[in-house]
N, C-alpha and C. Protein backbone atom coordinates (compact mmCIF):
# COMPACT_ATOMS: atom_id res chain seq x y z
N UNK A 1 -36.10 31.02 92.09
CA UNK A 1 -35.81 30.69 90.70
C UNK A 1 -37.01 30.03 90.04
N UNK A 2 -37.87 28.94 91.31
CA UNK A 2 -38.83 28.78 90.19
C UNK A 2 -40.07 29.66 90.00
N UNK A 3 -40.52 30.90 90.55
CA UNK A 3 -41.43 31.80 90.39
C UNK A 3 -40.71 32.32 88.82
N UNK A 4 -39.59 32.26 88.84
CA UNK A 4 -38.97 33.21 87.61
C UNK A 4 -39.43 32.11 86.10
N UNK A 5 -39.28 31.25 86.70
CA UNK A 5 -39.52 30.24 84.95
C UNK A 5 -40.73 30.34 84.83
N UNK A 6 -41.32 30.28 86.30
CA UNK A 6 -43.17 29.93 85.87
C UNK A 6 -43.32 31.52 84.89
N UNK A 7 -42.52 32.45 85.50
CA UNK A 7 -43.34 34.05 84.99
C UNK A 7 -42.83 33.97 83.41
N UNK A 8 -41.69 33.44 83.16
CA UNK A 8 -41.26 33.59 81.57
C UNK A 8 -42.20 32.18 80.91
N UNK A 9 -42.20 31.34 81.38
CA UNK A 9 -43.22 30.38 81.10
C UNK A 9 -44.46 31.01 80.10
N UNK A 10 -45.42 32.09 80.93
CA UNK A 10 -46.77 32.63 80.97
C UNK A 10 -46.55 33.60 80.12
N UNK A 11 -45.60 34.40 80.16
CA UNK A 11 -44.86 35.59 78.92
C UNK A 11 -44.94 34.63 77.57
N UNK A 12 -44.23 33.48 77.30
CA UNK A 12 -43.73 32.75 76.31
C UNK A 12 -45.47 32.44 75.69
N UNK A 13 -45.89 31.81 76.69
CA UNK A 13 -47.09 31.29 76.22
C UNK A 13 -48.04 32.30 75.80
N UNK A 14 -48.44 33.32 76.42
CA UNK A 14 -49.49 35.07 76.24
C UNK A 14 -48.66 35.18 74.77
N UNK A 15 -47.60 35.40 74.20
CA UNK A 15 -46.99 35.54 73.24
C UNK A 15 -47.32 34.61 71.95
N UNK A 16 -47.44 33.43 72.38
CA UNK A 16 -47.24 32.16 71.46
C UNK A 16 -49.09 33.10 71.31
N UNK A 17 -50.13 32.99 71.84
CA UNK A 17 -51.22 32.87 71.68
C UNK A 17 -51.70 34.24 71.13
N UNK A 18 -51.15 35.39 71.79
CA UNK A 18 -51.11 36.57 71.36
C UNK A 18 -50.73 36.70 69.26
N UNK A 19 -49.57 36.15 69.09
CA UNK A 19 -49.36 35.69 67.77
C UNK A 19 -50.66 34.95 66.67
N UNK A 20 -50.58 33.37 67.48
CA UNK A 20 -51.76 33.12 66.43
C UNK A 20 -53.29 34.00 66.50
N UNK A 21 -53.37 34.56 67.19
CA UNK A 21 -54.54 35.37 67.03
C UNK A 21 -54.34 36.66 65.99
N UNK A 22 -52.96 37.12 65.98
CA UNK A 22 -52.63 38.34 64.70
C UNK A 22 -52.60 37.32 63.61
N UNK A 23 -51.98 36.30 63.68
CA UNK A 23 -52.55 35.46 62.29
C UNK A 23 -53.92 34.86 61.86
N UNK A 24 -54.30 34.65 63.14
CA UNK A 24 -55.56 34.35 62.64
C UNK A 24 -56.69 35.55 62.00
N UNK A 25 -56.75 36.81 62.62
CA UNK A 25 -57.75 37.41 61.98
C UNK A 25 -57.19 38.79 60.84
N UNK A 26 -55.59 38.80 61.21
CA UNK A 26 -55.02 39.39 59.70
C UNK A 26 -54.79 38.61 58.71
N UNK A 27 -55.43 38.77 57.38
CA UNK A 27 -55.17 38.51 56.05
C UNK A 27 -53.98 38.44 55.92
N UNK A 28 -53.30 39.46 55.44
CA UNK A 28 -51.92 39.55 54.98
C UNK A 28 -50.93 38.63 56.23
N UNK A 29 -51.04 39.03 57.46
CA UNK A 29 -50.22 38.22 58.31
C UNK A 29 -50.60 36.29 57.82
N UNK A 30 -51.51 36.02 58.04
CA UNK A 30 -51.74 34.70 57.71
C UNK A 30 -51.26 34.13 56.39
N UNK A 31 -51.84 35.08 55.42
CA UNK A 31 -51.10 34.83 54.12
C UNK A 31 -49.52 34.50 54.11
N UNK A 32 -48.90 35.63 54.98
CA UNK A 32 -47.63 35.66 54.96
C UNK A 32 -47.27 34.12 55.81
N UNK A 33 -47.68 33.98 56.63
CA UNK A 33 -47.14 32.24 57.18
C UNK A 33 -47.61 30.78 56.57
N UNK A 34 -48.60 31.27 55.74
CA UNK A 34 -49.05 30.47 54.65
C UNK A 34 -47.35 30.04 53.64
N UNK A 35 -47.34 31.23 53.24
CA UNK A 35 -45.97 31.78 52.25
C UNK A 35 -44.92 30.83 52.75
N UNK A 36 -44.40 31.32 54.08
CA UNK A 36 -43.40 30.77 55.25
C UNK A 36 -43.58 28.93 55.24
N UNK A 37 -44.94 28.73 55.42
CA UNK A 37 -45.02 27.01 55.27
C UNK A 37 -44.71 26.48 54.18
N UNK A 38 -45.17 27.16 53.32
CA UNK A 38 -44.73 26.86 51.43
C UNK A 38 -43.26 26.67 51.26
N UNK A 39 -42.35 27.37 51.98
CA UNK A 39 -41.03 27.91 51.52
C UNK A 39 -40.93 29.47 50.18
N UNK A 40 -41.66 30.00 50.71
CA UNK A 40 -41.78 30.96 49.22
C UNK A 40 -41.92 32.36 50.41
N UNK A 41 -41.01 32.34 51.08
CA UNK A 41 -41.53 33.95 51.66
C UNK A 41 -41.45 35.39 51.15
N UNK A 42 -40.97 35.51 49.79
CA UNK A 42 -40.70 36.53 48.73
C UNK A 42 -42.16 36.40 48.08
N UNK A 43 -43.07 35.63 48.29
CA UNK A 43 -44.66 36.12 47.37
C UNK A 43 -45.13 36.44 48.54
N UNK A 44 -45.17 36.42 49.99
CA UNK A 44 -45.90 37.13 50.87
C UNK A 44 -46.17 38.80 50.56
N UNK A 45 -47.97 39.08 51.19
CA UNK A 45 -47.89 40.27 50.86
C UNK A 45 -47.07 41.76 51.83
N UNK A 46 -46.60 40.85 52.97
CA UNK A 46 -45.76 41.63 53.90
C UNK A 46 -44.67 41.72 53.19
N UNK A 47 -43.85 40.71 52.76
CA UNK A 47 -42.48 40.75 51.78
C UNK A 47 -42.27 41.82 50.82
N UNK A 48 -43.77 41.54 50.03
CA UNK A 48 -44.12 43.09 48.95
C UNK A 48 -43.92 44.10 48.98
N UNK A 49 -45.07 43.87 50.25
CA UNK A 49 -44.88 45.53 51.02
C UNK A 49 -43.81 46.16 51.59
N UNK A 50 -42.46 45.53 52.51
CA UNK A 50 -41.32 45.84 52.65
C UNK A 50 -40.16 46.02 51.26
N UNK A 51 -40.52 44.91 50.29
CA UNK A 51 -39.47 45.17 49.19
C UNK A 51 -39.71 46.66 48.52
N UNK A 52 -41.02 47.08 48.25
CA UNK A 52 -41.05 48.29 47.45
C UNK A 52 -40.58 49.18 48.52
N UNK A 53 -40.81 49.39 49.90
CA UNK A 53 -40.41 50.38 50.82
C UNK A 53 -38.94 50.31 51.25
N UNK A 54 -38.33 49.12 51.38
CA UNK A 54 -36.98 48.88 51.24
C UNK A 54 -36.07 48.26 50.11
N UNK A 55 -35.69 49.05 48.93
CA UNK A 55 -35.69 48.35 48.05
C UNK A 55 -33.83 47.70 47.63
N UNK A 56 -33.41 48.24 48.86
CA UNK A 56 -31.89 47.52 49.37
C UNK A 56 -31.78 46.27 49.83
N UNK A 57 -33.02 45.91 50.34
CA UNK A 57 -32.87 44.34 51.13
C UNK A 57 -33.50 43.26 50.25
N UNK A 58 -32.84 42.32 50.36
CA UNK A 58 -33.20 40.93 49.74
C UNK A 58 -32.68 40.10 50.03
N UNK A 59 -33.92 38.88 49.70
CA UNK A 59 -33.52 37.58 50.46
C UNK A 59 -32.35 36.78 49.83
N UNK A 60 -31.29 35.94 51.23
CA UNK A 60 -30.57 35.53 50.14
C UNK A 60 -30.58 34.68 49.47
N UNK A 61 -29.43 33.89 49.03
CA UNK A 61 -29.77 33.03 48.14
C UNK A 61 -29.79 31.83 48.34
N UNK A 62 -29.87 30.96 48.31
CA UNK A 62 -30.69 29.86 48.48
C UNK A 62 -29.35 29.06 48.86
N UNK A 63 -28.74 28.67 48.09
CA UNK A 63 -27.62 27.66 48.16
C UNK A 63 -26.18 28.58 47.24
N UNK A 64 -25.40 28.15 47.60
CA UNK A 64 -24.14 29.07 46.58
C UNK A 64 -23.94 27.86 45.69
N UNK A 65 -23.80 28.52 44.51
CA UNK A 65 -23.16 27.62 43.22
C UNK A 65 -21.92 27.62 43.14
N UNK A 66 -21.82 26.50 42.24
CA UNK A 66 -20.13 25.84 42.65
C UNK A 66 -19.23 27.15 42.24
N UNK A 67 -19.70 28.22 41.05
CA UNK A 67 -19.03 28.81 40.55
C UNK A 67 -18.52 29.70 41.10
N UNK A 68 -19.84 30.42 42.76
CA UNK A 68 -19.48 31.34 43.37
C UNK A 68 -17.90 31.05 44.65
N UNK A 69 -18.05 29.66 44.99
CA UNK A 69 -17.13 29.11 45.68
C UNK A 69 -16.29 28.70 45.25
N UNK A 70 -15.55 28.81 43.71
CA UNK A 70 -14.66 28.54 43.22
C UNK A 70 -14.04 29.74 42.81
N UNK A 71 -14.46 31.34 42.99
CA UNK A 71 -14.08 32.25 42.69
C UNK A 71 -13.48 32.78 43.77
N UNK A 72 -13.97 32.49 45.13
CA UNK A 72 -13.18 32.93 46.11
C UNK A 72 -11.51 32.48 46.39
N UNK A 73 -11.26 33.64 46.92
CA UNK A 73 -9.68 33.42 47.40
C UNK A 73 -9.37 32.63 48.52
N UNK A 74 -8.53 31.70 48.42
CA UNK A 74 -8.26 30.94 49.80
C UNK A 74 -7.64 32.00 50.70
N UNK A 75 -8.14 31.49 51.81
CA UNK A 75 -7.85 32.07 53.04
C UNK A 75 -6.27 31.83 53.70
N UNK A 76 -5.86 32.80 53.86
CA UNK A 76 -4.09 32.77 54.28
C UNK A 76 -4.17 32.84 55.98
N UNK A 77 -5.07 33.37 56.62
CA UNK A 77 -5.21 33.92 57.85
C UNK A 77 -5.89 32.30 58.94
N UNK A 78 -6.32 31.44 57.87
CA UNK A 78 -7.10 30.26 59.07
C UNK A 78 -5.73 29.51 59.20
N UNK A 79 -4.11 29.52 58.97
CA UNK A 79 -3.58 28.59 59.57
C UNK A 79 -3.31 28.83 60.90
């Protein structure tokens, strides 16, 4: 068992490092975790690039307003 943690250990870590290196020398990837630190991941230029190619998906919304949770139907089925 412990050969098995050390091996996911070295996976986890090659990964973690494997990553900042696609951020570090891609533009757009870096930009995009730039975006991610900001809280703004809808101005990333990866976001862009998926919204015009998928133009069904979007992020949701942030918080629900009182109005959307006052329109719903109570639930008969949680007693």
């Amino acid at each position: 068992m412990e050969q098995g943690s050390k091996t996911l250990l070295i996976i986890l870590v090659a990964a973690l490092l494997m990553g900042g290196l696609v951020i570090a020398f891609n533009p757009a990837y870096r930009q995009a975790f730039v975006c991610l630190l900001r809280g703004d991941p809808a101005s990333s230029p990866i976001w862009t690039s998926n919204r015009d190619y998928y133009p069904d998906v979007a992020l949701p919304a942030a918080t629900p307003t009182a109005a959307d949770s006052s329109s719903r139907e109570p639930d008969h089925d949680a007693e």
